[in-house]
PDB file of N, CA and C in Angstrom:
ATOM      1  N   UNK A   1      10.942 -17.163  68.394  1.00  0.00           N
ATOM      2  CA  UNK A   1      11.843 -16.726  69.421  1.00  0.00           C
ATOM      3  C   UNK A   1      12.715 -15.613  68.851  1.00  0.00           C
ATOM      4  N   UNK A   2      13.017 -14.552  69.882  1.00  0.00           N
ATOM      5  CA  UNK A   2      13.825 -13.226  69.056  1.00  0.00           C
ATOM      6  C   UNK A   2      15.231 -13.236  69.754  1.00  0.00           C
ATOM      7  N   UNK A   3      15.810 -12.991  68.600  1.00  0.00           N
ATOM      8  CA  UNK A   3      17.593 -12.833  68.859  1.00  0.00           C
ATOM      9  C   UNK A   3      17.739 -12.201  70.072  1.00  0.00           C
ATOM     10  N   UNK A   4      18.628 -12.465  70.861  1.00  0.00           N
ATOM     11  CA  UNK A   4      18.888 -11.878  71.957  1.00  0.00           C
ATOM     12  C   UNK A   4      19.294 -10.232  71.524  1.00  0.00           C
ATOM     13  N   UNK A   5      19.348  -9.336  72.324  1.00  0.00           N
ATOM     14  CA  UNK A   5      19.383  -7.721  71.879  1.00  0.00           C
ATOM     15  C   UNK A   5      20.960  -7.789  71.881  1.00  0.00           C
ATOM     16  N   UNK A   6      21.847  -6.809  70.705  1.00  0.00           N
ATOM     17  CA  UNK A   6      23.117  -6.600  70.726  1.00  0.00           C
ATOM     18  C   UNK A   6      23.607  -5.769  71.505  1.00  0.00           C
ATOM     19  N   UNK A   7      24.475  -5.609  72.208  1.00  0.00           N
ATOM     20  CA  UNK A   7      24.847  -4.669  72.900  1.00  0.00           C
ATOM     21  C   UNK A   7      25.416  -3.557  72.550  1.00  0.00           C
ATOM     22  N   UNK A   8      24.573  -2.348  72.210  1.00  0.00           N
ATOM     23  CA  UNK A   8      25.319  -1.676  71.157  1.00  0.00           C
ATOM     24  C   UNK A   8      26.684  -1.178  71.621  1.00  0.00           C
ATOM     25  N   UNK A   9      27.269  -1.037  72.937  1.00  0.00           N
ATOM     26  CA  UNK A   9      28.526  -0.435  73.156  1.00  0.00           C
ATOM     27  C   UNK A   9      29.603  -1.861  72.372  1.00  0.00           C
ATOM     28  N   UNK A  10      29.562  -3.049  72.755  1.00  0.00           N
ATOM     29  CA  UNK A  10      30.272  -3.757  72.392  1.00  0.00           C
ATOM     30  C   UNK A  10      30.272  -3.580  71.195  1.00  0.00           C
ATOM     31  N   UNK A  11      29.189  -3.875  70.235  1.00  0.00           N
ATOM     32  CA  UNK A  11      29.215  -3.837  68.819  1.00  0.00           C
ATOM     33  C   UNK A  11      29.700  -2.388  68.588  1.00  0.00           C
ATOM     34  N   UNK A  12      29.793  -1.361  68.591  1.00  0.00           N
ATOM     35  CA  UNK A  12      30.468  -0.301  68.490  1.00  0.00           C
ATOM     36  C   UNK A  12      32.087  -0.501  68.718  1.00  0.00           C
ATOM     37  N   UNK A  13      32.885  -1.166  70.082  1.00  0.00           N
ATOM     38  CA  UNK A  13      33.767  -0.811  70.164  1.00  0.00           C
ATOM     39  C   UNK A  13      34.472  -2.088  68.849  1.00  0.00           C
ATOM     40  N   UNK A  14      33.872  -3.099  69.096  1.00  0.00           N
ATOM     41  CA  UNK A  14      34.364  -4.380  67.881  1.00  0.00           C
ATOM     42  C   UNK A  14      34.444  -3.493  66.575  1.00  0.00           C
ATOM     43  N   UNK A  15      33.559  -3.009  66.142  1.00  0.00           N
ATOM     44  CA  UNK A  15      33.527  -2.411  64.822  1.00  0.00           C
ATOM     45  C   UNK A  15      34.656  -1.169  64.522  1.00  0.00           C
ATOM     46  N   UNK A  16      35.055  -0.566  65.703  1.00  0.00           N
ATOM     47  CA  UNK A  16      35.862   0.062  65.316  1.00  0.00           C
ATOM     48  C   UNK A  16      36.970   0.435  64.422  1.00  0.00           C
ATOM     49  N   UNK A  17      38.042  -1.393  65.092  1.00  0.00           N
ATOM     50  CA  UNK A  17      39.132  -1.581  64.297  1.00  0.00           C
ATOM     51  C   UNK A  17      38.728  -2.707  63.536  1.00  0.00           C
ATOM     52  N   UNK A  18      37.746  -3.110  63.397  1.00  0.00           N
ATOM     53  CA  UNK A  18      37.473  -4.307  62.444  1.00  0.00           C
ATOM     54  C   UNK A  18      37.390  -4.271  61.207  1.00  0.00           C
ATOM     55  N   UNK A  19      36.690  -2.823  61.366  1.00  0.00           N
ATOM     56  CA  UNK A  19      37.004  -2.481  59.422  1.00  0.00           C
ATOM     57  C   UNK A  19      38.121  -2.638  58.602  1.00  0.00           C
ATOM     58  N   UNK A  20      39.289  -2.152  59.188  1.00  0.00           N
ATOM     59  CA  UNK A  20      40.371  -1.982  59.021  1.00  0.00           C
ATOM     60  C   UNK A  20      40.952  -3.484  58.926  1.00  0.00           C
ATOM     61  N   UNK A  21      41.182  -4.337  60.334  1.00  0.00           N
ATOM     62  CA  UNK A  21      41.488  -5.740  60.350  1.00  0.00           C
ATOM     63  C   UNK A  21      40.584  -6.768  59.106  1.00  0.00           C
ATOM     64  N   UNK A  22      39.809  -6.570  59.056  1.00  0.00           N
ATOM     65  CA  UNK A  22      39.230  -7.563  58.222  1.00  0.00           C
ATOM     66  C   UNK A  22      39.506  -7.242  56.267  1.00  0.00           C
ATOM     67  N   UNK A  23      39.408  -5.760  55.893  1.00  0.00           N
ATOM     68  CA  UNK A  23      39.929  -5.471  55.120  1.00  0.00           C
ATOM     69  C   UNK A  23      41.260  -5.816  54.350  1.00  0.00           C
ATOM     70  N   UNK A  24      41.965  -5.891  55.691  1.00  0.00           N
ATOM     71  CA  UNK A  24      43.212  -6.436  55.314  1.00  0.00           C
ATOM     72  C   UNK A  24      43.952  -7.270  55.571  1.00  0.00           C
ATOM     73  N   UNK A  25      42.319  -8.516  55.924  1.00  0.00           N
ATOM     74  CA  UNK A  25      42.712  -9.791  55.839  1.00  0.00           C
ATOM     75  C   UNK A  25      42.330 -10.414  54.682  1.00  0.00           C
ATOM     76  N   UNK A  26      41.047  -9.979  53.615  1.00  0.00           N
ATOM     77  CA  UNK A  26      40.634  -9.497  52.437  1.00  0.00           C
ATOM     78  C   UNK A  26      41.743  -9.442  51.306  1.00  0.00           C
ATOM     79  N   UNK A  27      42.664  -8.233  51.853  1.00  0.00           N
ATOM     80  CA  UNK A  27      43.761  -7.893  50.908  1.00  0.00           C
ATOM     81  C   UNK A  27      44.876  -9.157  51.042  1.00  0.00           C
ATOM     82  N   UNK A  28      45.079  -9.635  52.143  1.00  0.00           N
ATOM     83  CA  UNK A  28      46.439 -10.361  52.535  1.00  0.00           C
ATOM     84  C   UNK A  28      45.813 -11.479  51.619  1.00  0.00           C
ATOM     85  N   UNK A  29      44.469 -12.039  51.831  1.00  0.00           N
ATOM     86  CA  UNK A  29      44.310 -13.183  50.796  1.00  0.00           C
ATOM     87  C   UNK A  29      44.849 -13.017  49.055  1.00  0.00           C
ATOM     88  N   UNK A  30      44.460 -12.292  48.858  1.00  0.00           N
ATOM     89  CA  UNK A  30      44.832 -11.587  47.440  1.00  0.00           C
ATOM     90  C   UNK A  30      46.002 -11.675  47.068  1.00  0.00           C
ATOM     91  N   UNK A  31      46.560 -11.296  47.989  1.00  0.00           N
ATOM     92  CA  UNK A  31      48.102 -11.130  47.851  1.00  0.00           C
ATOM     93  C   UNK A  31      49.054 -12.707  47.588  1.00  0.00           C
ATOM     94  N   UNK A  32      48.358 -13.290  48.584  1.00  0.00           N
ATOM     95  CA  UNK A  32      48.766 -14.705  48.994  1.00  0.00           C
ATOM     96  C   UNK A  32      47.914 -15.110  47.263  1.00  0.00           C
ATOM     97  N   UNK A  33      47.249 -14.697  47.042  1.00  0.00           N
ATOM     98  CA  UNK A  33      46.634 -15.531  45.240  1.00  0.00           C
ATOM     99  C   UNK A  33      47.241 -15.329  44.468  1.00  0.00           C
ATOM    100  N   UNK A  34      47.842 -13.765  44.733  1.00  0.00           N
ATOM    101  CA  UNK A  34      49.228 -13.487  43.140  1.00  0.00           C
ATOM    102  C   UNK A  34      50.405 -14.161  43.320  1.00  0.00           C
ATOM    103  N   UNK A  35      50.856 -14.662  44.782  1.00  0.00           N
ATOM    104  CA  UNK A  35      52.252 -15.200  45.274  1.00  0.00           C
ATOM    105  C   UNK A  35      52.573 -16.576  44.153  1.00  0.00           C
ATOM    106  N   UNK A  36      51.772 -16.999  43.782  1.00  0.00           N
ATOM    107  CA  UNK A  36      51.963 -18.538  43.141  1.00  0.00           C
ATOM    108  C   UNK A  36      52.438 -19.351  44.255  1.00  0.00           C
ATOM    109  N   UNK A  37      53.100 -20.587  43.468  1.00  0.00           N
ATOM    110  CA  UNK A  37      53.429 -21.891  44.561  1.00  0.00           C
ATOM    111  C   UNK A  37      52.336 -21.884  45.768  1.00  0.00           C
ATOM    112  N   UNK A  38      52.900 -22.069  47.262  1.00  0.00           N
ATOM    113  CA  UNK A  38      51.802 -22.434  48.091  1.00  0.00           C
ATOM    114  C   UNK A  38      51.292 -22.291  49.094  1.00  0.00           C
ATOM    115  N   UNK A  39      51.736 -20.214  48.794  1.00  0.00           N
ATOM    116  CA  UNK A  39      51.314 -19.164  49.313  1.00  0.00           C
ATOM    117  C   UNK A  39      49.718 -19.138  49.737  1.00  0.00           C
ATOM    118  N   UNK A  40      48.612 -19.216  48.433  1.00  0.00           N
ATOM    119  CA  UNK A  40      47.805 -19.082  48.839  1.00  0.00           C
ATOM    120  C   UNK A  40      47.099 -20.382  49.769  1.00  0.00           C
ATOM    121  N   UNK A  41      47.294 -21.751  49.367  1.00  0.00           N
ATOM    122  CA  UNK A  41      46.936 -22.483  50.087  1.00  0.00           C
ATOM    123  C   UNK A  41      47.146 -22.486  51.398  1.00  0.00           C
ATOM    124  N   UNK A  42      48.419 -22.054  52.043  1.00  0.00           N
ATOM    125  CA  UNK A  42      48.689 -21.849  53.280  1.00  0.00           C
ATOM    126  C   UNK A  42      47.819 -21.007  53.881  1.00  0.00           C
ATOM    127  N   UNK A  43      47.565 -19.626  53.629  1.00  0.00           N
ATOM    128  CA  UNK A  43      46.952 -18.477  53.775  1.00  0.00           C
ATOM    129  C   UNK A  43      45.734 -19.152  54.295  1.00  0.00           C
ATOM    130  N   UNK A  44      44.951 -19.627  53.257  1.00  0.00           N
ATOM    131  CA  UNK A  44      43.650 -19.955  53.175  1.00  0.00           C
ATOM    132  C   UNK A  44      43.734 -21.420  54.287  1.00  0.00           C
ATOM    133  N   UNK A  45      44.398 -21.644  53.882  1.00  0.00           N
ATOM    134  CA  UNK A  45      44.292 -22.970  54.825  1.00  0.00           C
ATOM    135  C   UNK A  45      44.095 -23.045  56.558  1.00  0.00           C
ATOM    136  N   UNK A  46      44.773 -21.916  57.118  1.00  0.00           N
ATOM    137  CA  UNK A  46      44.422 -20.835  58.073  1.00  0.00           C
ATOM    138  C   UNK A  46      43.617 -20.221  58.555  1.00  0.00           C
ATOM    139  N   UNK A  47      43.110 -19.109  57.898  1.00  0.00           N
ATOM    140  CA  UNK A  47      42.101 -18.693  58.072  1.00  0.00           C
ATOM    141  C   UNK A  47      40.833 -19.278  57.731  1.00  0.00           C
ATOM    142  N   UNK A  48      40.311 -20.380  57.076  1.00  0.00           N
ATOM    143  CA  UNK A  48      39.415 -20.559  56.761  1.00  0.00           C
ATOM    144  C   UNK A  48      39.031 -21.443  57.912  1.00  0.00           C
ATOM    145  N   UNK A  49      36.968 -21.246  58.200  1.00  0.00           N
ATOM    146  CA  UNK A  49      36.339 -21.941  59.091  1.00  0.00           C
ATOM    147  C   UNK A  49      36.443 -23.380  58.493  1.00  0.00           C
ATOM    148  N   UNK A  50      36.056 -24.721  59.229  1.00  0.00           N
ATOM    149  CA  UNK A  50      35.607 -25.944  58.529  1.00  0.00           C
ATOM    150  C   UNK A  50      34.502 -26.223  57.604  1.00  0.00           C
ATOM    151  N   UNK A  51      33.607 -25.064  58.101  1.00  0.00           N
ATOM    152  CA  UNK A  51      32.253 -24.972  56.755  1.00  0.00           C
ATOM    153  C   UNK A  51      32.459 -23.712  55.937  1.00  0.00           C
ATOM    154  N   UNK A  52      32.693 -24.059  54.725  1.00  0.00           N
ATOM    155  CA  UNK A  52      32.842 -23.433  53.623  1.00  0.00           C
ATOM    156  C   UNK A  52      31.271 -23.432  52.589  1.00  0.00           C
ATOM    157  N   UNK A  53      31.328 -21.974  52.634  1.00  0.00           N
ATOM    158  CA  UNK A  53      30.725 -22.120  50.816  1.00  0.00           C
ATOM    159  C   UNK A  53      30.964 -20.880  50.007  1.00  0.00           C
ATOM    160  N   UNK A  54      31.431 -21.282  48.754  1.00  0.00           N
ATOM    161  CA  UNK A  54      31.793 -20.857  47.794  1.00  0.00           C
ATOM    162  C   UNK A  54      30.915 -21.048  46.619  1.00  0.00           C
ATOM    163  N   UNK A  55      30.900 -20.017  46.183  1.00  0.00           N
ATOM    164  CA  UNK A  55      29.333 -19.572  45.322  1.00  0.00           C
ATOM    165  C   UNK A  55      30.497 -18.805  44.111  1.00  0.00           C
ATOM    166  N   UNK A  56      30.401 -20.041  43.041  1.00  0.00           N
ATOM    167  CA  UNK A  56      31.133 -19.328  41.428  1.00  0.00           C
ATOM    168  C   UNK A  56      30.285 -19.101  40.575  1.00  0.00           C
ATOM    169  N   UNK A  57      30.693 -18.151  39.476  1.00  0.00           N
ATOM    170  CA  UNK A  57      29.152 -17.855  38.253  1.00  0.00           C
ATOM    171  C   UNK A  57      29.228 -19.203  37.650  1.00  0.00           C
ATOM    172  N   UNK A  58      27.845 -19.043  37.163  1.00  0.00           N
ATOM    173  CA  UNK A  58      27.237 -20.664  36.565  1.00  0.00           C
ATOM    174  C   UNK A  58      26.976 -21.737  37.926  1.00  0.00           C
ATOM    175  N   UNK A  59      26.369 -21.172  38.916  1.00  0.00           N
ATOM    176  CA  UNK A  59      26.011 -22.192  39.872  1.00  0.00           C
ATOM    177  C   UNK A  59      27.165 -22.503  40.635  1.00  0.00           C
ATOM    178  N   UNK A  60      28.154 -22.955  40.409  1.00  0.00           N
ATOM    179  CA  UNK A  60      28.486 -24.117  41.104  1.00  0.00           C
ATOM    180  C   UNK A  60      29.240 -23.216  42.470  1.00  0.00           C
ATOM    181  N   UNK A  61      29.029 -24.227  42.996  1.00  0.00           N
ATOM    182  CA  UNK A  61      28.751 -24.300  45.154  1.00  0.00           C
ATOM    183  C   UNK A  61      30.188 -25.102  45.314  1.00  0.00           C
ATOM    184  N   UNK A  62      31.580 -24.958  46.037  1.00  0.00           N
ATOM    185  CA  UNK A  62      32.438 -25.710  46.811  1.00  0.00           C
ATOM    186  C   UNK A  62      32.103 -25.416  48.205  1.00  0.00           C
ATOM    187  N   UNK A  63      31.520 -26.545  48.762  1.00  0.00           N
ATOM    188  CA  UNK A  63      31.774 -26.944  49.918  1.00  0.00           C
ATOM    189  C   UNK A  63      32.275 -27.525  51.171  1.00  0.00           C
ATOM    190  N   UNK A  64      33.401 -28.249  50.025  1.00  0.00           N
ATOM    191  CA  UNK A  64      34.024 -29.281  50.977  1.00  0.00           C
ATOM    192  C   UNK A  64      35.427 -28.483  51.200  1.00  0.00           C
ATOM    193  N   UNK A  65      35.868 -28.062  51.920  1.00  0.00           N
ATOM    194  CA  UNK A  65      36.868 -27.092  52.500  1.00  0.00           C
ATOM    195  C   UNK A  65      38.196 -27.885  51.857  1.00  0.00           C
ATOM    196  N   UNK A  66      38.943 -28.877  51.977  1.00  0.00           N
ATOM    197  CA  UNK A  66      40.177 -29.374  51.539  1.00  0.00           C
ATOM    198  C   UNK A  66      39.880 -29.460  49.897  1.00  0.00           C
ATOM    199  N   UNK A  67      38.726 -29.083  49.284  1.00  0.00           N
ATOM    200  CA  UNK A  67      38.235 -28.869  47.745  1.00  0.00           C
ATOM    201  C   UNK A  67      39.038 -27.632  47.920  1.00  0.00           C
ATOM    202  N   UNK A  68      38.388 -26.684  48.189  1.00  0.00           N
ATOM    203  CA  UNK A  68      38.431 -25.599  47.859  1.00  0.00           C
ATOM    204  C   UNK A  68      39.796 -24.733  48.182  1.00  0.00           C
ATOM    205  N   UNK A  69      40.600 -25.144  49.075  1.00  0.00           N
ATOM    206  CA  UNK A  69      41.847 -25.244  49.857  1.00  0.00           C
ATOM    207  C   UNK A  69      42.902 -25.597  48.416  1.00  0.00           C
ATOM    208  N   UNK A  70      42.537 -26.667  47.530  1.00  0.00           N
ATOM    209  CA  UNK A  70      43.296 -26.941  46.242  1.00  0.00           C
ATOM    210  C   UNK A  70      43.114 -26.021  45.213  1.00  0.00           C
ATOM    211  N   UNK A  71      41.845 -25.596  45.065  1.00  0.00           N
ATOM    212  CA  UNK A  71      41.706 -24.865  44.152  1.00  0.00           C
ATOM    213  C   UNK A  71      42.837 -23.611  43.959  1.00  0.00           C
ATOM    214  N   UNK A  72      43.065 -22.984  45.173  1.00  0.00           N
ATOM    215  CA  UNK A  72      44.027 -21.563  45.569  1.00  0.00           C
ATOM    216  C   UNK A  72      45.343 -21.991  44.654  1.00  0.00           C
ATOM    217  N   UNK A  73      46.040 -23.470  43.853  1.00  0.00           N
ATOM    218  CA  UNK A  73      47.010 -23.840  43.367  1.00  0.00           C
ATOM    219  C   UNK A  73      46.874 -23.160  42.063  1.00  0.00           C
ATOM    220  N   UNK A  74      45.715 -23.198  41.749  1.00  0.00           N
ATOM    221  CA  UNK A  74      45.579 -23.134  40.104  1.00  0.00           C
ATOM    222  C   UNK A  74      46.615 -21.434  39.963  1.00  0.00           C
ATOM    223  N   UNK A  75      46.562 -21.249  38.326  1.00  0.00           N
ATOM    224  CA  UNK A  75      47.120 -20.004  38.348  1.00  0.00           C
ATOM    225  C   UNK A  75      47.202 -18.762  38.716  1.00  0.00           C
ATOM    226  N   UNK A  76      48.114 -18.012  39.483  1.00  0.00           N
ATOM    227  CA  UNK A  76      48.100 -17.278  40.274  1.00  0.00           C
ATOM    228  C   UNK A  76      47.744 -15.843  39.498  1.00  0.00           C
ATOM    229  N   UNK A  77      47.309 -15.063  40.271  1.00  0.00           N
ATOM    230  CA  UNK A  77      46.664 -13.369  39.786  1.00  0.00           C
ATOM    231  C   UNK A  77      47.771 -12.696  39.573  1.00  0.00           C
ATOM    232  N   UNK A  78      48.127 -12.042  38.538  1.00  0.00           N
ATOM    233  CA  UNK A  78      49.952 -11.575  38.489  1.00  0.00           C
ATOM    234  C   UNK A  78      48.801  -9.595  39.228  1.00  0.00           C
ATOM    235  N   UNK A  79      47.899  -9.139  39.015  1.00  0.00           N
ATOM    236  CA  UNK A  79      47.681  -8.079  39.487  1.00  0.00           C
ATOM    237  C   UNK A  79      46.197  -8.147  39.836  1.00  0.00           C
ATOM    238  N   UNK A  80      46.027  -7.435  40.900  1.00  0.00           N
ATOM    239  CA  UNK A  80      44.355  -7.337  41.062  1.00  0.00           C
ATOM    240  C   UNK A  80      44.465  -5.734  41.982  1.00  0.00           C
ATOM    241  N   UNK A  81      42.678  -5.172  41.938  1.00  0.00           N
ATOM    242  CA  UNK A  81      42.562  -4.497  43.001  1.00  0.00           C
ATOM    243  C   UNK A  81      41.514  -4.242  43.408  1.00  0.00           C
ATOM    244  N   UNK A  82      41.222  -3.900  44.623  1.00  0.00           N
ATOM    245  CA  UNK A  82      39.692  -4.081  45.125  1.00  0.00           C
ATOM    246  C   UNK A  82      38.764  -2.957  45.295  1.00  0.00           C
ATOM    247  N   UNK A  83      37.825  -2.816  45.238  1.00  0.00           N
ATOM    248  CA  UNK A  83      37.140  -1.538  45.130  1.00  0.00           C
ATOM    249  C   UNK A  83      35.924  -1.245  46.129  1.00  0.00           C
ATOM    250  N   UNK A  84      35.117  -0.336  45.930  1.00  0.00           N
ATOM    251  CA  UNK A  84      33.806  -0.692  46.919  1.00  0.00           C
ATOM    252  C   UNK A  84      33.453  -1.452  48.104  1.00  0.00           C
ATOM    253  N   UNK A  85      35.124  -1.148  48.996  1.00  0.00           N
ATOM    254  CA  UNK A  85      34.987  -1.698  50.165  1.00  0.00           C
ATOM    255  C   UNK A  85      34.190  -1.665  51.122  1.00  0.00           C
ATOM    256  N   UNK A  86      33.557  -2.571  51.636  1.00  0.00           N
ATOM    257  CA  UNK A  86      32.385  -2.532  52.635  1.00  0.00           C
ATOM    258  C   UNK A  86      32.139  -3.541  53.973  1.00  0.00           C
ATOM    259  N   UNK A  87      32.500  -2.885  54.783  1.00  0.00           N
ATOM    260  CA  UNK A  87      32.558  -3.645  56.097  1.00  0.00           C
ATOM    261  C   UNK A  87      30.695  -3.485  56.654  1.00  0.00           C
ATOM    262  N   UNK A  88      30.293  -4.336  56.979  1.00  0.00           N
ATOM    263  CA  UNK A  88      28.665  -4.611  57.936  1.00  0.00           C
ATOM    264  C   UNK A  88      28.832  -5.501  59.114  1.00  0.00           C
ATOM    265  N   UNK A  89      28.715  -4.842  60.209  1.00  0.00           N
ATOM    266  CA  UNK A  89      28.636  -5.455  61.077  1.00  0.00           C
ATOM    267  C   UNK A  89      27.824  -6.192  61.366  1.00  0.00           C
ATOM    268  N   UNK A  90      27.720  -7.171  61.872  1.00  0.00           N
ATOM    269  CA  UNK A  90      26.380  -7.766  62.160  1.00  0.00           C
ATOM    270  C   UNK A  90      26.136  -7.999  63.315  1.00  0.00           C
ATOM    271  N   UNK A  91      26.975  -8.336  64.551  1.00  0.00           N
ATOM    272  CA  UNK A  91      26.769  -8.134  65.966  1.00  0.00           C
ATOM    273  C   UNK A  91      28.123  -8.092  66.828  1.00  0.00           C
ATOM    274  N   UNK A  92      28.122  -8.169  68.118  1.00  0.00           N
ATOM    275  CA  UNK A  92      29.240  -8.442  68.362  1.00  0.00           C
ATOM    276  C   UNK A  92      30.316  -9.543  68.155  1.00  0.00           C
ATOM    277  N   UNK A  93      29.938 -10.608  67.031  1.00  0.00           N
ATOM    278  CA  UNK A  93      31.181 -11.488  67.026  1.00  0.00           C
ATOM    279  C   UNK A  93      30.887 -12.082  65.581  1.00  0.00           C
ATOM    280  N   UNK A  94      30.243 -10.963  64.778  1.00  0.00           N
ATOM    281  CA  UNK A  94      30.382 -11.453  63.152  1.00  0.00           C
ATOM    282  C   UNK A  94      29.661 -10.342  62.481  1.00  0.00           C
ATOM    283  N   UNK A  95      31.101 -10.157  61.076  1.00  0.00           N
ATOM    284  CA  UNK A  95      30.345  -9.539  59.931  1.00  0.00           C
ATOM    285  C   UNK A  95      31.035  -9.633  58.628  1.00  0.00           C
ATOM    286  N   UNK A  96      30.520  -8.637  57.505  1.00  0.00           N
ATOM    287  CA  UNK A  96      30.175  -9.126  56.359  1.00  0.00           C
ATOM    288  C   UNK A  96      30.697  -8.358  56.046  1.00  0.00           C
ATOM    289  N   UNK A  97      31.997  -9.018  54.936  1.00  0.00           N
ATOM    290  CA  UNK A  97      33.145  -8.052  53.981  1.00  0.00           C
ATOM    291  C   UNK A  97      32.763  -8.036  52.648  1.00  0.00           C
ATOM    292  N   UNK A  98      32.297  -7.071  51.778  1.00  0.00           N
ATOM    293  CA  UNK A  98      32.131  -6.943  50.513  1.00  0.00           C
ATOM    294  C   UNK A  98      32.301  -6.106  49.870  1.00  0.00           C
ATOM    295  N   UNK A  99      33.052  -6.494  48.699  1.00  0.00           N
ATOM    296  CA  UNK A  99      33.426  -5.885  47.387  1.00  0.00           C
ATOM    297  C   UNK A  99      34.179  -5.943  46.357  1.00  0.00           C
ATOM    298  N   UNK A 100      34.101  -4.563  45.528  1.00  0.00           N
ATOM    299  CA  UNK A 100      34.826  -5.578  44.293  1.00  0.00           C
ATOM    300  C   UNK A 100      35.972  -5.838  43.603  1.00  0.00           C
ATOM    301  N   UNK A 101      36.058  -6.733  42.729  1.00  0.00           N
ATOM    302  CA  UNK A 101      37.537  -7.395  42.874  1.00  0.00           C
ATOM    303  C   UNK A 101      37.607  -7.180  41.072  1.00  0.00           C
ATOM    304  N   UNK A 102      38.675  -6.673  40.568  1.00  0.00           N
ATOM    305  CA  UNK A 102      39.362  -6.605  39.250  1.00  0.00           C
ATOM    306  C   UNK A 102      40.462  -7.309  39.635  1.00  0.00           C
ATOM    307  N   UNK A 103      40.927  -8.874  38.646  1.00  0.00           N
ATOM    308  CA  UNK A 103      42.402  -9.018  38.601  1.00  0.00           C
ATOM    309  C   UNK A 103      42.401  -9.832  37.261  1.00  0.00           C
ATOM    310  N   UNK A 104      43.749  -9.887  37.216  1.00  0.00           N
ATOM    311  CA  UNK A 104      44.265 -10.528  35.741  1.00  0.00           C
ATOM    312  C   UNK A 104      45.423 -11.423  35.907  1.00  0.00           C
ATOM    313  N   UNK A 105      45.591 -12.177  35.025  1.00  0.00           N
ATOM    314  CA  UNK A 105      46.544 -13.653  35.048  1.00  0.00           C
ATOM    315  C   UNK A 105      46.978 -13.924  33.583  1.00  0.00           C
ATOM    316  N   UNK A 106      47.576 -14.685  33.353  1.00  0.00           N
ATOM    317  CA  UNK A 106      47.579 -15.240  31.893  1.00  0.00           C
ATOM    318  C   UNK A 106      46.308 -15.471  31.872  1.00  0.00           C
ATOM    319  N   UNK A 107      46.197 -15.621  30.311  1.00  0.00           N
ATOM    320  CA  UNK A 107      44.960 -16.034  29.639  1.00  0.00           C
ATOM    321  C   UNK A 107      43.495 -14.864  30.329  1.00  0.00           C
ATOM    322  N   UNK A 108      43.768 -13.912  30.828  1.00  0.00           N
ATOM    323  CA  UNK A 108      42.504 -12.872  30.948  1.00  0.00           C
ATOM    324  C   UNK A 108      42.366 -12.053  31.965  1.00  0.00           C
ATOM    325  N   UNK A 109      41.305 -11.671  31.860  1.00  0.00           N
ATOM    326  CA  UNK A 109      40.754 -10.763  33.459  1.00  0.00           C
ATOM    327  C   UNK A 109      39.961 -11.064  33.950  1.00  0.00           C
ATOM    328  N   UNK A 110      39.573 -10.690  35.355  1.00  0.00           N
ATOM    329  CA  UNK A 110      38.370 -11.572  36.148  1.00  0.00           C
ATOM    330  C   UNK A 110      37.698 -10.092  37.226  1.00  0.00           C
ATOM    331  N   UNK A 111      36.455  -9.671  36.930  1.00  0.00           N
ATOM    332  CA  UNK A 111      35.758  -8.825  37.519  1.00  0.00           C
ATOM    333  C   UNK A 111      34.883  -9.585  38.360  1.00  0.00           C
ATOM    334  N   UNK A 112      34.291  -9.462  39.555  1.00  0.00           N
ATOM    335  CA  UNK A 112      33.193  -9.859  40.327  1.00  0.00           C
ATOM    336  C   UNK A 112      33.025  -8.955  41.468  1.00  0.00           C
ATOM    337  N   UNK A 113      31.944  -9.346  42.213  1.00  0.00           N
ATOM    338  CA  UNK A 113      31.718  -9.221  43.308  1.00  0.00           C
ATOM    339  C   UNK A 113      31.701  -9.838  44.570  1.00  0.00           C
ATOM    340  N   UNK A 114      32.591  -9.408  45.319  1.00  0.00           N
ATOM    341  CA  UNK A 114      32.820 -10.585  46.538  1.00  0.00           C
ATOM    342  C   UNK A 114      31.957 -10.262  47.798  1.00  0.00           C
ATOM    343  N   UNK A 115      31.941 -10.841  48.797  1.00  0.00           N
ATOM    344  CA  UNK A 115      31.212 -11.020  50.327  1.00  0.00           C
ATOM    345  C   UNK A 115      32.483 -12.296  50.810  1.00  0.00           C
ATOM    346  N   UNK A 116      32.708 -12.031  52.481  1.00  0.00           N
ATOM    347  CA  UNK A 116      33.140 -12.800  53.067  1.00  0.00           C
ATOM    348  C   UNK A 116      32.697 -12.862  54.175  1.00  0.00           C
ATOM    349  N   UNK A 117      32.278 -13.491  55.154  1.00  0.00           N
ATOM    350  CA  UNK A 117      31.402 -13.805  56.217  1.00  0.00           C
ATOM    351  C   UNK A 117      32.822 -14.366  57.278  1.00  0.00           C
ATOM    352  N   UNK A 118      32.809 -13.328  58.485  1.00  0.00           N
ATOM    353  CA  UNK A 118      33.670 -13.712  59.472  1.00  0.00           C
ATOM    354  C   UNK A 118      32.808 -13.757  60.819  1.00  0.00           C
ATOM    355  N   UNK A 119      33.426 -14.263  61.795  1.00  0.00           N
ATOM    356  CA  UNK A 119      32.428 -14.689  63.006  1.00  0.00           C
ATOM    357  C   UNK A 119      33.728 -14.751  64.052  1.00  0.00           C
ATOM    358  N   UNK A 120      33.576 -13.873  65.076  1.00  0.00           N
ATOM    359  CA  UNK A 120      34.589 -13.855  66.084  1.00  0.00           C
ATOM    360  C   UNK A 120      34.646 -15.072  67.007  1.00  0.00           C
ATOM    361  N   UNK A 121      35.941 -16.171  67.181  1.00  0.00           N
ATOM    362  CA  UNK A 121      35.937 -16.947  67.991  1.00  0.00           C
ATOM    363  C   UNK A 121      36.768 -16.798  69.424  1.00  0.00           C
TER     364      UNK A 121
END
């Protein structure tokens, strides 16, 4: 069976300001990670859907959303910044934020590559 056809005017006008909105809902998380105390948990606690997955190096998968909701406690990012921003639309009511992330904390620095998957409700 084939996906129903997108409408390209809708998906055009969604994409417009979405780049922008989702980007810097991207950044606001970040921000809410350097805040310490229980900034980021709030943040995240918010925006996040009920199905989660979280994909860290060395395998491991958080799935269980009030997991991963605790994790945001641990030590906070005193600086980060993001790079290779990339918005993909994927239809009219979801798409795909990726790129990359430099930040630092006590005890080191942390380089990766991110993706975030949003879906318009």
């Amino acid at each position: 069976m084939r996906a129903p056809a997108v409408d390209a005017m809708a998906r055009h006008t969604w994409s417009m300001g979405i780049t922008d909105d989702l980007l810097g809902l991207e950044r606001e998380g970040w921000v809410a990670l350097s805040s310490g105390g229980d900034a980021a948990v709030r943040f995240y606690a918010d925006v996040l859907d009920e199905e989660v997955r979280f994909l860290l190096p060395g395998g491991l998968v958080i799935d269980d959303r009030a997991e991963l909701v605790r994790t945001f406690q641990d030590s906070p990012w005193t600086s980060f910044e993001l790079s290779d921003e990339r918005v993909v639309v994927l239809d009219d009511a979801a798409a795909v934020v990726a790129y990359r992330a430099s930040a630092q904390r006590e005890g080191g620095s942390y380089t990766a590559l991110f993706t975030s998957t949003y879906r318009r409700v």
